[in-house]
Protein backbone atom coordinates (compact mmCIF):
# COMPACT_ATOMS: atom_id res chain seq x y z
CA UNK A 1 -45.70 8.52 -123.01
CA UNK A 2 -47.14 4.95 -122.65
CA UNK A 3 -45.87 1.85 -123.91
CA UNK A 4 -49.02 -0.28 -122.97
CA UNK A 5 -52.23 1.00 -120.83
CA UNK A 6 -50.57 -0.06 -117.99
CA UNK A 7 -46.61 0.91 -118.59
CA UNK A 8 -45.85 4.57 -118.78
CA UNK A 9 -42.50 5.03 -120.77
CA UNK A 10 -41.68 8.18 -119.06
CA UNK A 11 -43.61 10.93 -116.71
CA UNK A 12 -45.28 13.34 -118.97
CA UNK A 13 -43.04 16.92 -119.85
CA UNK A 14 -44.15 20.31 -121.10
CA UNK A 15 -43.52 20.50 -125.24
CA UNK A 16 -42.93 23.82 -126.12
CA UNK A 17 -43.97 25.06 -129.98
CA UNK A 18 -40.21 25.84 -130.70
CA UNK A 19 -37.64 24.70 -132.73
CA UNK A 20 -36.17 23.32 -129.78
CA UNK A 21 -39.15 22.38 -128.04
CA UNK A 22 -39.80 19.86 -131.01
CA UNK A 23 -36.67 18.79 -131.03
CA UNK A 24 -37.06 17.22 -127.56
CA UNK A 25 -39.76 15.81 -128.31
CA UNK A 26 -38.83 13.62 -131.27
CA UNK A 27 -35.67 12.82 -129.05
CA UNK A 28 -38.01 11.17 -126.47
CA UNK A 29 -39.51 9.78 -129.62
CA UNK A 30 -37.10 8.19 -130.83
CA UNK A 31 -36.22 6.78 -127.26
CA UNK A 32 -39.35 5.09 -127.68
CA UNK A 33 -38.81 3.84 -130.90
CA UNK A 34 -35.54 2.39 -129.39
CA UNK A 35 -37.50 0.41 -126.65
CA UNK A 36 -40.26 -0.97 -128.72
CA UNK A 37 -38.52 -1.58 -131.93
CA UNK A 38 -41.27 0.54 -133.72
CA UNK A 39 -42.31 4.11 -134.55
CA UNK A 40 -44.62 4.82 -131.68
CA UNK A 41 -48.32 6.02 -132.54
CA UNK A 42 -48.95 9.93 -131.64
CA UNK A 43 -52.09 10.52 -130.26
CA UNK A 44 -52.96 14.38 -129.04
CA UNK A 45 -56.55 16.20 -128.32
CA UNK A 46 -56.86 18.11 -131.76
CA UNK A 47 -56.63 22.18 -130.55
CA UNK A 48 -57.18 23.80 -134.17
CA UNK A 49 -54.28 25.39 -135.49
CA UNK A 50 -52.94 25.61 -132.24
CA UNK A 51 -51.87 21.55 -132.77
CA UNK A 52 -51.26 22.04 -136.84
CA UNK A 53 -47.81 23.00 -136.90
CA UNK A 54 -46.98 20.19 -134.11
CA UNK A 55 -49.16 17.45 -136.28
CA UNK A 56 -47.28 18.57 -139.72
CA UNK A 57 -44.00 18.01 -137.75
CA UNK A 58 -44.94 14.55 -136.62
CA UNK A 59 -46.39 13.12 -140.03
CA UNK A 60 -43.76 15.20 -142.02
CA UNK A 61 -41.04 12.99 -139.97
CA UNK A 62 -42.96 9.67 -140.43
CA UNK A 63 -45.49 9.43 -137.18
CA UNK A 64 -49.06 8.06 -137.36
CA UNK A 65 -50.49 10.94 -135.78
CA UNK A 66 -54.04 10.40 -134.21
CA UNK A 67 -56.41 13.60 -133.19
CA UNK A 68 -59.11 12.91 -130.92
CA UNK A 69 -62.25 15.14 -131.05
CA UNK A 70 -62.21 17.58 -127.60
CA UNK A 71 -65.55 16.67 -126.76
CA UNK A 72 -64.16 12.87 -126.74
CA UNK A 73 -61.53 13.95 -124.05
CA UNK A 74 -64.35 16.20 -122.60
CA UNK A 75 -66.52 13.09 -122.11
CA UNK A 76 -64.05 10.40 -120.94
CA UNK A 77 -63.47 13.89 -118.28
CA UNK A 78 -66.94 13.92 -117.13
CA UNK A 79 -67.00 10.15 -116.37
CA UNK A 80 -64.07 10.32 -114.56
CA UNK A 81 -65.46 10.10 -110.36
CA UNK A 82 -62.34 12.31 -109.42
CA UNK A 83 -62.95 16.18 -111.65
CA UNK A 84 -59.19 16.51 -111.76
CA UNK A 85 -57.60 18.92 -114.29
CA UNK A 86 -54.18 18.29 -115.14
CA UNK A 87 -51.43 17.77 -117.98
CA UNK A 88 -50.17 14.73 -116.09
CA UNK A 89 -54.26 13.33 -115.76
CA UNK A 90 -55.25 14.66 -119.00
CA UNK A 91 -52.36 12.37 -120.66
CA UNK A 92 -53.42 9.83 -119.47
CA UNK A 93 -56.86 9.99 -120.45
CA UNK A 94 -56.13 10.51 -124.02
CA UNK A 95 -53.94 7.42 -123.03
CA UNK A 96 -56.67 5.28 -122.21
CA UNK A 97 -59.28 6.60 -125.27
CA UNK A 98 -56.26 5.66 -127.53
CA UNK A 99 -56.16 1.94 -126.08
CA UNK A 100 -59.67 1.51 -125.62
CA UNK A 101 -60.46 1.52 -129.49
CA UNK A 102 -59.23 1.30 -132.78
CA UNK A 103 -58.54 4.76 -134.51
CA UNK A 104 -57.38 5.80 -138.11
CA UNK A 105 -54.34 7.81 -138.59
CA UNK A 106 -54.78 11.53 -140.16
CA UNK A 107 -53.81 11.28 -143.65
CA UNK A 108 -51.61 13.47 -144.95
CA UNK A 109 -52.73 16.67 -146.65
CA UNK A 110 -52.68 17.13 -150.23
CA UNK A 111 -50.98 20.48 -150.61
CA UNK A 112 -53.30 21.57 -153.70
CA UNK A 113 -56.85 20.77 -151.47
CA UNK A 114 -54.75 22.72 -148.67
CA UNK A 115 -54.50 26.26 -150.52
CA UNK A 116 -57.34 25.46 -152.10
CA UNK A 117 -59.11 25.14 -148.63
CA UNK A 118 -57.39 28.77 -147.22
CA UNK A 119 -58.92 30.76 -150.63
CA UNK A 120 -62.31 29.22 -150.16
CA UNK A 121 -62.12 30.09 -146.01
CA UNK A 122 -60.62 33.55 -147.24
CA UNK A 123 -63.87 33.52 -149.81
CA UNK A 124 -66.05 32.35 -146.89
CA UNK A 125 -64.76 34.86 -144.79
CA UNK A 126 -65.01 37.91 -147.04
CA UNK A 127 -68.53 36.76 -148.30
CA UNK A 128 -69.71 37.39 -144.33
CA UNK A 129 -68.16 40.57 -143.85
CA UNK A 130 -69.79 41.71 -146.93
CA UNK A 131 -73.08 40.58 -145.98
CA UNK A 132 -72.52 42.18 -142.62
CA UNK A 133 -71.94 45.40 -144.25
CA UNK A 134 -74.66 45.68 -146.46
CA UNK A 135 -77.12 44.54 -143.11
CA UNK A 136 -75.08 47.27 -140.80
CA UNK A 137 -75.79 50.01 -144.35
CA UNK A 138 -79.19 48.93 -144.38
CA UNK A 139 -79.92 49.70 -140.82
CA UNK A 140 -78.27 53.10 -141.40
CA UNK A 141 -79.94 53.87 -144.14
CA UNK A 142 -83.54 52.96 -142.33
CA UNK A 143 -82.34 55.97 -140.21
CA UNK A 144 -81.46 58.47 -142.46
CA UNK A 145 -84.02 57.72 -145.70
CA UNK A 146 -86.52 55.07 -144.77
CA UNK A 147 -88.39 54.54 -147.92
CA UNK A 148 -85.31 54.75 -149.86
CA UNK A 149 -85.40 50.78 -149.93
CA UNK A 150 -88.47 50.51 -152.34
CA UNK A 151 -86.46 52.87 -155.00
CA UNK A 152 -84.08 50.23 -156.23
CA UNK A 153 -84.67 46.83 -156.79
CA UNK A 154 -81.20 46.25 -155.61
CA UNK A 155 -80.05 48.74 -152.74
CA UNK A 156 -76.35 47.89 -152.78
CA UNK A 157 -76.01 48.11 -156.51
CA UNK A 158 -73.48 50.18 -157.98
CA UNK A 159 -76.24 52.74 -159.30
CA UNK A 160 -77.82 53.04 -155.69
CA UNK A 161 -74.85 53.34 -153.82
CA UNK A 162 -73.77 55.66 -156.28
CA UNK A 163 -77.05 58.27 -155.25
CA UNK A 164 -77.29 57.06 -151.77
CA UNK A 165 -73.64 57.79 -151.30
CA UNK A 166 -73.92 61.56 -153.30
CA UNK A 167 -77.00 62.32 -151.76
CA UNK A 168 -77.63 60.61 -148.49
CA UNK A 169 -80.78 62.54 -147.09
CA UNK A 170 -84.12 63.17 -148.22
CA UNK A 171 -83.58 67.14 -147.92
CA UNK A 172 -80.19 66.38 -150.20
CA UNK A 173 -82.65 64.74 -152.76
CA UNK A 174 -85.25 67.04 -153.25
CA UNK A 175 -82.69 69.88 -153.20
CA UNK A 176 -80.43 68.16 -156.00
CA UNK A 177 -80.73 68.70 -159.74
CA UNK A 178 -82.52 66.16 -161.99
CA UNK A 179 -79.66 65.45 -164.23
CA UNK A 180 -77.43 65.42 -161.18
CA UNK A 181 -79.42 62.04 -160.17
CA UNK A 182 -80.14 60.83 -163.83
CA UNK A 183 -76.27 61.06 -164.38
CA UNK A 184 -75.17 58.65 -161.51
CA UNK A 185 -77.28 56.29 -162.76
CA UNK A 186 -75.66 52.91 -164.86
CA UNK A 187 -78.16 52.90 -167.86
CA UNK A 188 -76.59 50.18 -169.86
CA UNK A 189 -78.90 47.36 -168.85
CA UNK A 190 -82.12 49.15 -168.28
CA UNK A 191 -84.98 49.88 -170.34
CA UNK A 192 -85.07 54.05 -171.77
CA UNK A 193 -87.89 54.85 -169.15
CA UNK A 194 -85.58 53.32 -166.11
CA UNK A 195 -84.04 56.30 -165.03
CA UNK A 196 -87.77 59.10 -165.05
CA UNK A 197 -89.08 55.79 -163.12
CA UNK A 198 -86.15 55.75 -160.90
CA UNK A 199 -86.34 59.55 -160.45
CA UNK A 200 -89.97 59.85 -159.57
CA UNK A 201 -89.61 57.13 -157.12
CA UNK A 202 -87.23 59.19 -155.06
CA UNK A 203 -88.65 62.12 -155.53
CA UNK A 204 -91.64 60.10 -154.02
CA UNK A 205 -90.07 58.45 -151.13
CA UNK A 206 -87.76 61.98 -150.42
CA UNK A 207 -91.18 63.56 -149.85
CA UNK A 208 -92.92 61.08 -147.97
CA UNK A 209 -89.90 59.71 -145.35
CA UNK A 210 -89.59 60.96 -141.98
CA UNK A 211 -85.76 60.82 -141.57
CA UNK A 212 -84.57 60.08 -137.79
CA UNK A 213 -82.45 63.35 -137.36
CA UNK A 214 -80.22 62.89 -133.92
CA UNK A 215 -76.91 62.66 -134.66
CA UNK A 216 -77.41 62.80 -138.48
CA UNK A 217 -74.07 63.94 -139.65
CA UNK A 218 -72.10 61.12 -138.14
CA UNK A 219 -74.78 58.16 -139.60
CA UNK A 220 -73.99 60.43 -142.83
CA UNK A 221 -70.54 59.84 -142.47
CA UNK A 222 -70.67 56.04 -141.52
CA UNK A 223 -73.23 55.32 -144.26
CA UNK A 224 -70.79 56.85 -147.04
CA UNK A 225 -68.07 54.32 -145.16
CA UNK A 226 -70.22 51.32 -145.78
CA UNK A 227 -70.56 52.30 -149.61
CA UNK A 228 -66.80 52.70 -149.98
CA UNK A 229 -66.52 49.06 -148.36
CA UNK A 230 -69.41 47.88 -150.67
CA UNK A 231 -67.97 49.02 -153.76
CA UNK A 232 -64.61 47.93 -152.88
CA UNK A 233 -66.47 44.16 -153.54
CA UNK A 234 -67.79 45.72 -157.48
């Protein structure tokens, strides 16, 4: 803690992210307070949500909390003639970036934009699992039916994965019965003629791929996991 860049209020102390860890810390705080006849500034190297709950604590009790940027720290570090590593030297770097130039306070978080920000991460994030999924069933599927990508116009739609996922193999193709393929397919949106066009075309591409048959069973079995993942997001 630093009262000036040249006055340290007191040598710098391990905060742990407990109750009572916290609690120390805002009585050192208030210490300070005591001394300078103001709320002292907090300024801390932002960590991700390592440094949230510590930053919500601050601002929730009244503190103008400041986060630097890492790669601020990391540069004032690499400047530095002496490529010491240490709480007590690290302190007092952020120290000196805090003095050396004027920064704006965090503003506190509106707590609508701050579930709205978690669904649209939790959106984010299940939009790139997805789309890792249907690459990973795609590269499967290259294995076990190569030329079963130029039947459908969309390969993960419900009326491919549907066939793919009854009838994974070229052999399992030619071997099935017509109407067992015509019936897994969604008609309601297609022209009359869509599922004889869709029929021939496998019948086409069963005949003409040459399936990569080492361990077949088990791409078998991970393909069919992929389609119960991809229609899970139907």
């Amino acid at each position: 803690m630093y009262l000036s860049p040249r006055e340290r209020f007191a040598k710098p102390f391990t905060v742990e992210h407990t109750a009572y860890g916290f609690g120390t810390l805002f009585e050192s705080l208030r210490e300070v307070e005591q001394v300078s006849g103001k709320k002292p500034d907090i300024i801390l190297e932002s960590t991700g949500n390592y440094s949230r709950p510590l930053t919500y604590c601050l601002m929730d009790a009244g503190y103008s909390v400041i986060a630097l940027n890492p790669l601020e720290t990391h540069e004032q570090k690499r400047r530095s003639v002496r490529k010491v590593k240490t709480d007590k030297v690290d302190s007092n770097r952020i120290a000196k970036l805090y003095y050396l130039d004027d920064r704006a306070p965090l503003r506190p978080v509106n707590p609508d934009i701050a579930e709205l920000r978690n669904l649209c991460r939790l959106y984010d994030g299940l939009t790139n699992v997805y789309t890792e999924i249907q690459l990973r069933f795609q590269s499967i599927l290259e294995q076990l039916f190569p030329l079963y990508l130029n039947v459908f116009s969309k390969v993960c739609g419900d009326s491919s994965l549907r066939v793919i996922g009854a009838f994974p193999t070229p052999e399992a193709i030619l071997s099935a019965g017509r109407e067992d393929i015509i019936h897994l397919l969604d008609t309601r949106f297609q022209p009359k003629s869509w599922p004889d066009e869709i029929y021939e075309k496998l019948m086409a591409a069963a005949r003409a791929s040459l399936p990569y048959k080492v361990a077949q069973r088990s791409n078998v079995r991970v393909l069919r996991e992929y389609i119960s993942i991809l229609m899970t997001q139907k």
